[in-house]
N, C-alpha and C. Protein backbone atom coordinates (compact mmCIF):
# COMPACT_ATOMS: atom_id res chain seq x y z
N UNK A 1 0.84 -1.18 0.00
CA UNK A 1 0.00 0.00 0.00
C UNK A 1 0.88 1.24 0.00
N UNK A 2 0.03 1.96 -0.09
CA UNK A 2 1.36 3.78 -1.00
C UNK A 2 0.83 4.47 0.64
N UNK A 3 2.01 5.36 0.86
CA UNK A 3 1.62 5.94 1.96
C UNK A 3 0.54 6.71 2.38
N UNK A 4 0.30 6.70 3.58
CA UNK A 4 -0.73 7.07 3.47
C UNK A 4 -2.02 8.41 3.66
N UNK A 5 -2.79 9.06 2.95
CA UNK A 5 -2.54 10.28 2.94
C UNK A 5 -3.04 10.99 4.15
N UNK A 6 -2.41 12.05 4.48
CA UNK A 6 -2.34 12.51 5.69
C UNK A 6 -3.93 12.93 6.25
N UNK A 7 -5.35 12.78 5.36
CA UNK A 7 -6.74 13.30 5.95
C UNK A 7 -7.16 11.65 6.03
N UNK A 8 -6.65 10.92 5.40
CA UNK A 8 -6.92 9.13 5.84
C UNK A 8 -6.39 9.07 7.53
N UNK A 9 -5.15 9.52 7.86
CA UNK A 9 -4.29 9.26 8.85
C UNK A 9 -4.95 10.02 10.14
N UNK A 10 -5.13 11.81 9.63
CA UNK A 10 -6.07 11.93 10.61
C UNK A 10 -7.38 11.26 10.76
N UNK A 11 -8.20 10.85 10.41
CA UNK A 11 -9.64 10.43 10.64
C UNK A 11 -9.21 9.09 11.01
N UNK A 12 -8.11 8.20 10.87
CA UNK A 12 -7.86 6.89 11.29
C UNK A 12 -7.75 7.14 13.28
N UNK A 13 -7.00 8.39 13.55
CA UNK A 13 -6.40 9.04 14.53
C UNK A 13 -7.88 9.07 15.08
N UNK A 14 -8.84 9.73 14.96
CA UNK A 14 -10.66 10.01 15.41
C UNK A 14 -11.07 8.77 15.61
N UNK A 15 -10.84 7.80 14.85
CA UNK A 15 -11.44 6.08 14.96
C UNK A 15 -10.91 5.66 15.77
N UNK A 16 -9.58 5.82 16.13
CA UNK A 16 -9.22 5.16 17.27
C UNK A 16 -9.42 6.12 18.30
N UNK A 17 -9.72 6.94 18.63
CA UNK A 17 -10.26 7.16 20.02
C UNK A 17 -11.37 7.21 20.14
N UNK A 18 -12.86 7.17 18.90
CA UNK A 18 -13.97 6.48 18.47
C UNK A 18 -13.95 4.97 19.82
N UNK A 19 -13.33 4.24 18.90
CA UNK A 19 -13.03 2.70 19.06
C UNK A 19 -12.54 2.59 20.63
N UNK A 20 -11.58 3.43 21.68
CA UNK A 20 -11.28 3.30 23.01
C UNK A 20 -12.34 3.94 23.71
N UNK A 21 -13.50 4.80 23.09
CA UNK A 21 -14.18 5.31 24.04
C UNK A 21 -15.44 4.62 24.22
N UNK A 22 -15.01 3.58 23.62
CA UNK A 22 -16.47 2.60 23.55
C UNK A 22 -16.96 1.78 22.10
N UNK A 23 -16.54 2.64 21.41
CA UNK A 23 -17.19 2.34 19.86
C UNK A 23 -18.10 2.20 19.99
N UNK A 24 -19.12 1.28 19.63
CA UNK A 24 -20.49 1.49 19.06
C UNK A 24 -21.31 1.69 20.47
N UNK A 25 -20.60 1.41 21.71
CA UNK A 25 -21.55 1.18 22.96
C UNK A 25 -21.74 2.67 23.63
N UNK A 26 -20.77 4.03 22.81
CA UNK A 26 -20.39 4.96 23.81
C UNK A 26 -22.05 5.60 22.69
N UNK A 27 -22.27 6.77 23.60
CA UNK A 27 -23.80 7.20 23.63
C UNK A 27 -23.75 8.20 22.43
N UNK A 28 -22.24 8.80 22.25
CA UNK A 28 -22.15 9.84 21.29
C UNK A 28 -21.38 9.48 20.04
N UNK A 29 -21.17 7.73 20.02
CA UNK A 29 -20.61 7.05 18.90
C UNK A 29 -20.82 7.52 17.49
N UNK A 30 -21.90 7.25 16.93
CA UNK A 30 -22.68 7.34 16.03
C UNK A 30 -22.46 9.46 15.31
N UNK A 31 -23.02 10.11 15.88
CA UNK A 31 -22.72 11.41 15.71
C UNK A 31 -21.54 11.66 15.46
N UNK A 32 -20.58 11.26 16.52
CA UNK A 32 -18.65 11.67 16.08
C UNK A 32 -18.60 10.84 14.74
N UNK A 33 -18.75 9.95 14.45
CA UNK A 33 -18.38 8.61 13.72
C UNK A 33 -18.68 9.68 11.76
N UNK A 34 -20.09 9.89 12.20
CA UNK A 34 -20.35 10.73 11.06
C UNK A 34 -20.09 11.74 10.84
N UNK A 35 -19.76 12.61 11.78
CA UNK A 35 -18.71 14.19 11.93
C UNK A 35 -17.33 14.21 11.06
N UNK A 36 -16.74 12.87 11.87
CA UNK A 36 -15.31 12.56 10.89
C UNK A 36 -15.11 12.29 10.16
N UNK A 37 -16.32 11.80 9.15
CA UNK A 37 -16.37 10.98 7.75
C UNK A 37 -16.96 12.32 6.76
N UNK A 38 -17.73 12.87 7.58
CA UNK A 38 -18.01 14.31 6.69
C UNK A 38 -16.63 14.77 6.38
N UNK A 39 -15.94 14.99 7.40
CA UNK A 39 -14.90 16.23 7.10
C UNK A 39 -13.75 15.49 6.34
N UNK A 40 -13.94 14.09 6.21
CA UNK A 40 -12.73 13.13 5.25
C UNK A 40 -13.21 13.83 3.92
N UNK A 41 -14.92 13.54 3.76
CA UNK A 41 -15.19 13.77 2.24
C UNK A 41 -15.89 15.55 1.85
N UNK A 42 -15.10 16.29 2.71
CA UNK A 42 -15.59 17.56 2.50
C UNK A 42 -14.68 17.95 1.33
N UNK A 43 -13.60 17.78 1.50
CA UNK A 43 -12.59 18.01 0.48
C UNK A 43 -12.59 16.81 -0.25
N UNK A 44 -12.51 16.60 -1.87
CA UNK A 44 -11.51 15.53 -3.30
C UNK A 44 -10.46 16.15 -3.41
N UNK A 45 -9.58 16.16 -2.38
CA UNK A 45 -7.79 16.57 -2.89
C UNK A 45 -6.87 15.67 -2.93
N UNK A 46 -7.37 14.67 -1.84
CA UNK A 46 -6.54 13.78 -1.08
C UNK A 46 -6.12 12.38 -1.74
N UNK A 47 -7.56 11.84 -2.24
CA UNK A 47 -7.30 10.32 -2.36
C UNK A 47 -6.37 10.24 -3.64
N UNK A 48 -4.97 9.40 -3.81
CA UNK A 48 -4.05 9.05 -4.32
C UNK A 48 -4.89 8.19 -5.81
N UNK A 49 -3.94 8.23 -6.89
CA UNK A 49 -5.10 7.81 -7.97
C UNK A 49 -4.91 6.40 -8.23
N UNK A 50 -3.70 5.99 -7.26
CA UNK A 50 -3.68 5.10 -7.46
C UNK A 50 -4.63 3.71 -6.67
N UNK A 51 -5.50 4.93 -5.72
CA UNK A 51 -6.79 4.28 -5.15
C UNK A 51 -7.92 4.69 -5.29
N UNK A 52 -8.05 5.20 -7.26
CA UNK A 52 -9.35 5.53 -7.45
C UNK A 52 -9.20 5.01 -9.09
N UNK A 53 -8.70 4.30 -9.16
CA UNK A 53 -8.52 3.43 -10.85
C UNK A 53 -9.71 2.55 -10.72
N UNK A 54 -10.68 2.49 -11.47
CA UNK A 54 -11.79 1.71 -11.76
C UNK A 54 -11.25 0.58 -12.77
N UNK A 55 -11.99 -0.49 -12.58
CA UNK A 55 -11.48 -1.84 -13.24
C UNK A 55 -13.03 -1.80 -14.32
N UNK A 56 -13.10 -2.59 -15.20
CA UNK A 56 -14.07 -2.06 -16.42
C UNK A 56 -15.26 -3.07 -16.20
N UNK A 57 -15.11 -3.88 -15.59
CA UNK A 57 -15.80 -5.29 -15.14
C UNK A 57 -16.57 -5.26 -13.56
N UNK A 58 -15.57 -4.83 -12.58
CA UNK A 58 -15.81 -5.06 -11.03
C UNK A 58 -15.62 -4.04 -10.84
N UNK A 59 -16.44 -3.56 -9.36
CA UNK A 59 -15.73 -2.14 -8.58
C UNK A 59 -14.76 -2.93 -7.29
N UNK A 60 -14.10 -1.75 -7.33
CA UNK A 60 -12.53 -1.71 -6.80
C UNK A 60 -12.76 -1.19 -5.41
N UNK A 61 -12.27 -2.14 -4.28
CA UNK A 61 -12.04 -1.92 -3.04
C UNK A 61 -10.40 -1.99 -2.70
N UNK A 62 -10.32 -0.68 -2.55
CA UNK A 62 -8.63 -0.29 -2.09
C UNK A 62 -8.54 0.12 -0.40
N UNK A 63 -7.32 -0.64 -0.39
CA UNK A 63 -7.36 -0.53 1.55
C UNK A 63 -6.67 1.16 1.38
N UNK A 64 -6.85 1.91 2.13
CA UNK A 64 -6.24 3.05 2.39
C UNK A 64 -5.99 3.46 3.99
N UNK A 65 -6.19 2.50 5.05
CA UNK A 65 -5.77 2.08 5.50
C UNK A 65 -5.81 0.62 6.70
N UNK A 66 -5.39 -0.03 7.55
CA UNK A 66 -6.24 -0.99 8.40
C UNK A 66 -5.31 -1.11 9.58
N UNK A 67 -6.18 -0.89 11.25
CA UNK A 67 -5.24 -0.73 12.10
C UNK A 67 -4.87 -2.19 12.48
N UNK A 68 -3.56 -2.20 12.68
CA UNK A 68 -2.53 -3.22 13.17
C UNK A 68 -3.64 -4.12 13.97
N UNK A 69 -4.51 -3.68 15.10
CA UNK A 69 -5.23 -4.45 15.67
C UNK A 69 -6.81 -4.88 14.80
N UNK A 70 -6.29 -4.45 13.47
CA UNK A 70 -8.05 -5.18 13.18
C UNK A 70 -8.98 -4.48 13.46
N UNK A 71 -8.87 -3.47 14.43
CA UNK A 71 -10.24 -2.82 15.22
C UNK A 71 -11.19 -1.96 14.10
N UNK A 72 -10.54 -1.71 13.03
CA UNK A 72 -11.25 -0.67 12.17
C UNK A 72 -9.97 -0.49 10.94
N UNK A 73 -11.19 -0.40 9.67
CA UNK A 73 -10.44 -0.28 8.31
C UNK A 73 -10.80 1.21 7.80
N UNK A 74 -10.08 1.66 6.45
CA UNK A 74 -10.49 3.04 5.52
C UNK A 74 -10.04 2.01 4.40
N UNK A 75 -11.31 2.47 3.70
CA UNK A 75 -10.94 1.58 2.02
C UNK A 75 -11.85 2.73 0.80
N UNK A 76 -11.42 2.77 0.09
CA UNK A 76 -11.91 3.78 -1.10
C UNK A 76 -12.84 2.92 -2.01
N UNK A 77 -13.88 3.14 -2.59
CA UNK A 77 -14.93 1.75 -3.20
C UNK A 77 -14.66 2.75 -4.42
N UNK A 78 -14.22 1.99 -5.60
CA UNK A 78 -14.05 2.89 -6.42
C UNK A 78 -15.12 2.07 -7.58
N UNK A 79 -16.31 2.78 -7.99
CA UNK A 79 -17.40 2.17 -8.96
C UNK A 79 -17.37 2.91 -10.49
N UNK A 80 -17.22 1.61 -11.13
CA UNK A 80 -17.16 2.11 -12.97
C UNK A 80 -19.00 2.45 -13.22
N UNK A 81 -18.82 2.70 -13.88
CA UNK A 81 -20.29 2.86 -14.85
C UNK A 81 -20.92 1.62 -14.26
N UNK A 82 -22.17 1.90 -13.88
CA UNK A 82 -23.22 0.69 -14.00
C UNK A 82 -22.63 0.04 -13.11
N UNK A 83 -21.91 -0.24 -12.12
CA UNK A 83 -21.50 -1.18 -11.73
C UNK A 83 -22.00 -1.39 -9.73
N UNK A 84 -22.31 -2.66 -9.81
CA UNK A 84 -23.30 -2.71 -8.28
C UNK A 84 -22.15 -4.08 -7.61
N UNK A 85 -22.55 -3.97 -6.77
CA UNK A 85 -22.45 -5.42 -5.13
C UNK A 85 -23.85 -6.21 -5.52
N UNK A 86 -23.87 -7.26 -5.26
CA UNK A 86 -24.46 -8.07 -5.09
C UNK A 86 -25.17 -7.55 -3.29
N UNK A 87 -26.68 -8.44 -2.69
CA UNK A 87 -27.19 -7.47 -2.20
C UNK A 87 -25.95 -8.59 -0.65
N UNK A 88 -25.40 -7.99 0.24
CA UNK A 88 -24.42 -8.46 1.15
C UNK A 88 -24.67 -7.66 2.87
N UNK A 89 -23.90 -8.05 3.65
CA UNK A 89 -23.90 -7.76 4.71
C UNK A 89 -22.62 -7.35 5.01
N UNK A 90 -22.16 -7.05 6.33
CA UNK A 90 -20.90 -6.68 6.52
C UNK A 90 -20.46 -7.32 8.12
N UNK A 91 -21.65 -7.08 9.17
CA UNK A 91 -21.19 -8.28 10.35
C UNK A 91 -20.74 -7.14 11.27
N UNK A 92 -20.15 -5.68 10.90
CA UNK A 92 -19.76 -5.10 11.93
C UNK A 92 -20.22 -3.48 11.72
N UNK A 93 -20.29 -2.67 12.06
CA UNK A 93 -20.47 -1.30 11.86
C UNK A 93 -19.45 -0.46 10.82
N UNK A 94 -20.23 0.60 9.92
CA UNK A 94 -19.41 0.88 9.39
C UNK A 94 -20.13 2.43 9.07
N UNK A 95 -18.96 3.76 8.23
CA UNK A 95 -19.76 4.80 8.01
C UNK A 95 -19.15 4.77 6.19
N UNK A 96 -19.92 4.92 5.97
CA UNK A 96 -20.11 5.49 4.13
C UNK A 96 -20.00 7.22 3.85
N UNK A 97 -18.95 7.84 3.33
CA UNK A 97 -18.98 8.80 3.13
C UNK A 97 -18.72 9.32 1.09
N UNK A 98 -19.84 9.76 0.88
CA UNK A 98 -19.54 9.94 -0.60
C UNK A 98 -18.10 10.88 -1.14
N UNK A 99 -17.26 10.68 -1.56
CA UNK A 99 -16.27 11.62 -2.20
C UNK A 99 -17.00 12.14 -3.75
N UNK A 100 -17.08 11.13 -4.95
CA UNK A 100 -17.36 11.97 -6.09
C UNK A 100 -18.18 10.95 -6.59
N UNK A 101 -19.18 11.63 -7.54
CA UNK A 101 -20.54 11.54 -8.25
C UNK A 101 -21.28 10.70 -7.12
N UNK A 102 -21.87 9.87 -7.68
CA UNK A 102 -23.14 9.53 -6.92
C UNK A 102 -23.09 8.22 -6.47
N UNK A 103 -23.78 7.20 -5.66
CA UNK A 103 -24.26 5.80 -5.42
C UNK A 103 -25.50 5.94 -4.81
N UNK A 104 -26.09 4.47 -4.92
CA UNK A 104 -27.54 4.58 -4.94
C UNK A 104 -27.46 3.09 -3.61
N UNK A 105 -28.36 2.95 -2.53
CA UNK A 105 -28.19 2.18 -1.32
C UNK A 105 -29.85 1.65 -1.20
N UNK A 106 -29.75 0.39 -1.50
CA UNK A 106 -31.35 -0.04 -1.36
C UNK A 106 -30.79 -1.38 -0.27
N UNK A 107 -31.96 -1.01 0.99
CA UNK A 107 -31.72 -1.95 2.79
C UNK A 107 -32.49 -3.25 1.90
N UNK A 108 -32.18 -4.34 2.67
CA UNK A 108 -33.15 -5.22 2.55
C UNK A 108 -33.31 -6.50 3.78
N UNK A 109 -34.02 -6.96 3.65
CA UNK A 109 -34.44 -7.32 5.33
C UNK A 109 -34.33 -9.18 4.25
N UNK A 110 -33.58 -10.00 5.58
CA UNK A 110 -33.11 -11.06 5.35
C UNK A 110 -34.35 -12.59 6.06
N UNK A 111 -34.87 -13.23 5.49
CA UNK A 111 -35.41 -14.20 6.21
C UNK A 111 -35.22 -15.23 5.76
N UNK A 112 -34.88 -16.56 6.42
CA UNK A 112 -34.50 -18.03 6.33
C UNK A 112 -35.45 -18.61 5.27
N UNK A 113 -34.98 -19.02 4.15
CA UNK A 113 -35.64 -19.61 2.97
C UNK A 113 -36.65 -18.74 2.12
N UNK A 114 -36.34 -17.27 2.08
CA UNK A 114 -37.19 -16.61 1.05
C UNK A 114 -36.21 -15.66 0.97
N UNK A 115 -36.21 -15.20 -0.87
CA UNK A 115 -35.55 -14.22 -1.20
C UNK A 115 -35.35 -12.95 -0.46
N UNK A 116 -34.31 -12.05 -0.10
CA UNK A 116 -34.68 -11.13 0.38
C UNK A 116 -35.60 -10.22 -0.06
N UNK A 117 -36.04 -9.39 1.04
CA UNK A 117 -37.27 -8.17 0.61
C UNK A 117 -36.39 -6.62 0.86
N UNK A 118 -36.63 -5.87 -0.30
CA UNK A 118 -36.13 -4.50 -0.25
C UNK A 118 -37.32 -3.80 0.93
N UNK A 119 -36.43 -3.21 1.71
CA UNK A 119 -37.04 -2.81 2.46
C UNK A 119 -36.60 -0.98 2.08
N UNK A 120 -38.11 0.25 2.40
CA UNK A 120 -37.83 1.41 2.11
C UNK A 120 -37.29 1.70 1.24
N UNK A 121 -36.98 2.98 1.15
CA UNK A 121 -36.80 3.08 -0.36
C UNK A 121 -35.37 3.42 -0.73
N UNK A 122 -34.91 3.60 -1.77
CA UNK A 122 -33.19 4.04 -2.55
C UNK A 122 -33.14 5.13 -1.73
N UNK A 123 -31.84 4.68 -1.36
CA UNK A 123 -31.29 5.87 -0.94
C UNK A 123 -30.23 6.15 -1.76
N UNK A 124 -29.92 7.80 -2.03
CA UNK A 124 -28.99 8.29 -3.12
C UNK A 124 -27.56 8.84 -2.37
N UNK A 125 -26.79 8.71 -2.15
CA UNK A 125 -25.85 9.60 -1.79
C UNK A 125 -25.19 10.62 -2.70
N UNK A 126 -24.73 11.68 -2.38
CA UNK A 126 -24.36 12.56 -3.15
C UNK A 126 -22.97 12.82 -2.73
N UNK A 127 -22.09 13.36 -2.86
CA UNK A 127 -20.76 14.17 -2.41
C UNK A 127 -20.55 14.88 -0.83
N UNK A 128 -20.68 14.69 -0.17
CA UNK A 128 -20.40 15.12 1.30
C UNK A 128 -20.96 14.59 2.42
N UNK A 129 -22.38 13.77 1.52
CA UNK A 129 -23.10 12.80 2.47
C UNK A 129 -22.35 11.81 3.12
N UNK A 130 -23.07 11.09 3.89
CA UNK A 130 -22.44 9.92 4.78
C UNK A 130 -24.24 8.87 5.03
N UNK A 131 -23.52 7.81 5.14
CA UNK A 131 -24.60 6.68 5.39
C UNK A 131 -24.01 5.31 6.66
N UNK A 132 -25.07 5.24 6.82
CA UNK A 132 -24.43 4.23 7.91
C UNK A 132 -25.02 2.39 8.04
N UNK A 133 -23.97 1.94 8.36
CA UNK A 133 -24.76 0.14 8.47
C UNK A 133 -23.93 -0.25 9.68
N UNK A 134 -24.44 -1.40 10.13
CA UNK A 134 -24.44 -2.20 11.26
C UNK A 134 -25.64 -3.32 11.48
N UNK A 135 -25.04 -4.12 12.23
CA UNK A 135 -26.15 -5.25 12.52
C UNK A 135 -26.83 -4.79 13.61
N UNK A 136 -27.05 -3.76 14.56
CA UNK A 136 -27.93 -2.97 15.33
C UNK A 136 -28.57 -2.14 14.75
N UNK A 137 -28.44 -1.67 13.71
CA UNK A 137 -28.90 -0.59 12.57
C UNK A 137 -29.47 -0.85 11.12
N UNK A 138 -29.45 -1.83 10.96
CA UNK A 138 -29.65 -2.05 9.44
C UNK A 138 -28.22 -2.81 8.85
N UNK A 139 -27.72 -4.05 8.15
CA UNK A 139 -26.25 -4.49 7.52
C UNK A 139 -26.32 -4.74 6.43
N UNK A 140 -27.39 -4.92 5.71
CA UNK A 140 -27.88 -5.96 4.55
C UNK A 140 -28.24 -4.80 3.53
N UNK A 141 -27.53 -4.99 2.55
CA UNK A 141 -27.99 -4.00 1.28
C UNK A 141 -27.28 -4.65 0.22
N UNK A 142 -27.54 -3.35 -1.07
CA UNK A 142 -27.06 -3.62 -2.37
C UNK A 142 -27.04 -1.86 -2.63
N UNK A 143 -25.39 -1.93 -3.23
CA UNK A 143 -25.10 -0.66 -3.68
C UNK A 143 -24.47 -0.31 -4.81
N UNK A 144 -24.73 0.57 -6.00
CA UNK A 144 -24.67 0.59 -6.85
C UNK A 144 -24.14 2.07 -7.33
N UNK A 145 -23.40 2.37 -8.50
CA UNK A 145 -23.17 3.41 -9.02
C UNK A 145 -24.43 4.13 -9.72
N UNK A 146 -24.52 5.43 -9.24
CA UNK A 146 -25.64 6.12 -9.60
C UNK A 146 -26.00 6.60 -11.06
N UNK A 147 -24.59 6.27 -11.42
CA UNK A 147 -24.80 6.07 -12.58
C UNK A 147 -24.25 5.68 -14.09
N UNK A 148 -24.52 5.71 -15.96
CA UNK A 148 -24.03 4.77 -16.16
C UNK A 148 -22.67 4.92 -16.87
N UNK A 149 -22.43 6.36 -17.18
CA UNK A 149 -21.72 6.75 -18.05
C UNK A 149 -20.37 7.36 -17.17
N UNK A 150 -20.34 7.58 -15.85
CA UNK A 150 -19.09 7.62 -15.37
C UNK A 150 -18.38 7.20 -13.89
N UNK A 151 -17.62 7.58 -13.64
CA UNK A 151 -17.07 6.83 -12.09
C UNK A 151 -17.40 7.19 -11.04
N UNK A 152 -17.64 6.86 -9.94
CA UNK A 152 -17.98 7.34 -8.95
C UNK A 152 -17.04 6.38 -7.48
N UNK A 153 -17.33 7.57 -6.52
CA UNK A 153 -15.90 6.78 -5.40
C UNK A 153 -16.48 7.06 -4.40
N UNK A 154 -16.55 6.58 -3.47
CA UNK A 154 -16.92 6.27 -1.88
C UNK A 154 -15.49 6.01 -1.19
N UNK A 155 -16.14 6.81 0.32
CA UNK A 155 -14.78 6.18 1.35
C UNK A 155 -15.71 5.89 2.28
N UNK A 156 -15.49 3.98 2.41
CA UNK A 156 -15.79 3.16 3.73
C UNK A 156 -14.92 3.14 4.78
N UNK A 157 -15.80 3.31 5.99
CA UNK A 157 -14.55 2.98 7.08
C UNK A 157 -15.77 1.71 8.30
N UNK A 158 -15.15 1.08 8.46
CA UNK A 158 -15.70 -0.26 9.37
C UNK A 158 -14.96 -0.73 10.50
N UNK A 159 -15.77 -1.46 11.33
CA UNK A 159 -15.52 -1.85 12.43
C UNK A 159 -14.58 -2.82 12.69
N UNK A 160 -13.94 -3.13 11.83
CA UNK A 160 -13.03 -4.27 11.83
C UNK A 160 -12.23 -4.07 10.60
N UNK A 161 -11.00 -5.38 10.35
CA UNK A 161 -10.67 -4.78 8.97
C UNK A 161 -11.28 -6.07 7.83
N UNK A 162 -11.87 -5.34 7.19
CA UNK A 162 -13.62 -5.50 6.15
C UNK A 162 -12.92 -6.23 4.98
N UNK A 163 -11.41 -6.15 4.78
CA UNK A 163 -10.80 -7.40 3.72
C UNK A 163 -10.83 -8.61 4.30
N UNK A 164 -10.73 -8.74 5.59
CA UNK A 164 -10.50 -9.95 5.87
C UNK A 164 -11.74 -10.77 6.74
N UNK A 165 -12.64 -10.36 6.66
CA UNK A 165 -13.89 -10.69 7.67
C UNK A 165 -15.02 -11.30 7.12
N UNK A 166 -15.50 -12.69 8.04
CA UNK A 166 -16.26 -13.49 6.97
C UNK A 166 -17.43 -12.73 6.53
N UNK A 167 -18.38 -12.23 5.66
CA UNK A 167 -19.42 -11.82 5.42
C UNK A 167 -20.65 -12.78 4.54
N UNK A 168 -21.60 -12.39 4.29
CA UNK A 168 -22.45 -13.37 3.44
C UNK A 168 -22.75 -12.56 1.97
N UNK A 169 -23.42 -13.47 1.08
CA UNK A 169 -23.67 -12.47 0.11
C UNK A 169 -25.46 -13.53 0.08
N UNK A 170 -26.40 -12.82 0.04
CA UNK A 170 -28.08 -13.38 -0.41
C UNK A 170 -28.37 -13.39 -1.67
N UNK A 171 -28.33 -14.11 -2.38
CA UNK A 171 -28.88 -13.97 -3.50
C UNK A 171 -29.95 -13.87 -3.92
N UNK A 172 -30.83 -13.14 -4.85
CA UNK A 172 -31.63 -12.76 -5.06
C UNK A 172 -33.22 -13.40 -5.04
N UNK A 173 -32.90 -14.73 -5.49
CA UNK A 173 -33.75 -15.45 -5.56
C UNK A 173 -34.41 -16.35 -4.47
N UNK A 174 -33.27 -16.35 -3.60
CA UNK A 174 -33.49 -16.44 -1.90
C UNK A 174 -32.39 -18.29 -1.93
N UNK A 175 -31.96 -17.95 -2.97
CA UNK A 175 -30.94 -19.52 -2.81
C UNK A 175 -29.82 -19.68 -1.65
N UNK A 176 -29.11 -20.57 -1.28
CA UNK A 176 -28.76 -20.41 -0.07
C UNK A 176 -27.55 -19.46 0.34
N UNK A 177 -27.38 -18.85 1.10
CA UNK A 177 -26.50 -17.55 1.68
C UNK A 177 -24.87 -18.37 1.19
N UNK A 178 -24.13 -17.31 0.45
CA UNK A 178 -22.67 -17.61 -0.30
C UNK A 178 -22.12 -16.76 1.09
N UNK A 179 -21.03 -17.88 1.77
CA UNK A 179 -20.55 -16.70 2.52
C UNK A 179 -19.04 -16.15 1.63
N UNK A 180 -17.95 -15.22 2.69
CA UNK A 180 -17.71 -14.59 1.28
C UNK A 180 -16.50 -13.63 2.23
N UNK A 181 -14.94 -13.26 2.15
CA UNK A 181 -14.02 -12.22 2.46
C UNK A 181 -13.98 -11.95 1.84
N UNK A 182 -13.99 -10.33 1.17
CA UNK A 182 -13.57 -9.32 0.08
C UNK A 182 -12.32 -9.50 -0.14
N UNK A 183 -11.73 -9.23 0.83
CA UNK A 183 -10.08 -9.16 0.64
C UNK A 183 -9.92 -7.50 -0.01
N UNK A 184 -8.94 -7.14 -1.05
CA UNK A 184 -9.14 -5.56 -1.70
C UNK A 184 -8.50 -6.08 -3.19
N UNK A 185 -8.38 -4.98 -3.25
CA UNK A 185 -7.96 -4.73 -4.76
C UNK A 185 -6.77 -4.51 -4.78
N UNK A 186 -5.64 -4.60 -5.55
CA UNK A 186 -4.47 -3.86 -5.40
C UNK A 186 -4.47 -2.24 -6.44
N UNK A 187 -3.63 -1.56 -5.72
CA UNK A 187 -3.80 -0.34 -6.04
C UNK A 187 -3.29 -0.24 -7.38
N UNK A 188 -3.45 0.57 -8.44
CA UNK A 188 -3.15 0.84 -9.63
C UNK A 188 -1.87 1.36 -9.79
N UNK A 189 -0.83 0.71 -10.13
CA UNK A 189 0.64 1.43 -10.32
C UNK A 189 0.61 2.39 -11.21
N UNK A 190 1.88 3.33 -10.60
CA UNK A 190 2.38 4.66 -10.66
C UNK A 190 1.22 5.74 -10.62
């Protein structure tokens, strides 16, 4: 991984004292959590391009960074045209902050031997927004580029580090749960 950039490093710096003051159990978790992810994606100066190269097929999960203890990751979701997740979970808390153009976030509620059901409606993110998942909150979605003709980039940050953690993926038709580690992408040289 390329070093790392110094508004990743601070907001990694906020997660970990996030993460010692309780993480998800402290009362003002949630509010800080999304405070710091705003001000990551208030500014597009930062992210390195070599963690925003879109692949023409798959979208691109680049680590940007993951603490030594596992406790919490920063990864850049970098989405081509048209390009979605399958509908998945994640198992731990996490905040979604939009950097550039758009993604589109539809919840869906999981039950033993029937397809999942979209639950409420699309949600759109735009550029400064932030969104949130957890298995106390909602984990289960499908997210997609908003749209078809150009790239769009997200910065995830999660409760654990999200390359290496078992997750599930539901398939649509309600066939049986694929479980599933992302792992990342490697970053795009020079």
């Amino acid at each position: 991984m390329n070093s790392t950039p110094l508004p990743v490093s601070q907001f990694a710096s906020q997660l970990d004292e996030l993460v010692r003051a309780g993480g998800e159990q402290a009362p003002d978790f949630w509010p800080r959590l999304g405070a710091a992810m705003r001000e990551l994606v208030a500014k597009d100066d930062w992210l390195p391009d070599s963690m925003a190269k879109p692949h023409p097929q798959y979208y691109q999960q680049y680590c940007l960074y993951a603490d030594e203890q596992d406790r919490f990751s920063v990864v850049s979701f970098v989405w081509g045209p048209a390009q979605a997740t399958p509908i998945h979970d994640h198992t731990v808390w996490g905040v979604i902050g939009m950097l550039r153009g758009a993604e589109l976030c539809q919840s869906y509620e999981i039950a033993p031997n029937k397809p999942p059901k979209a639950v409420g409606a699309v949600e759109r993110l735009e550029p400064g927004q932030i969104g949130f998942v957890a298995p106390s909150i909602g984990d289960v979605h499908r997210v997609s580029n908003a749209f078809d003709d150009r790239v769009s980039i997200s910065i995830h940050a999660y409760g654990g580090n999200i390359g290496k953690i078992n997750r599930h993926v539901f398939p649509d038709d309600g066939a049986p749960v694929k479980p599933f580690v992302s792992g990342y992408s490697e970053p795009a040289a020079g």
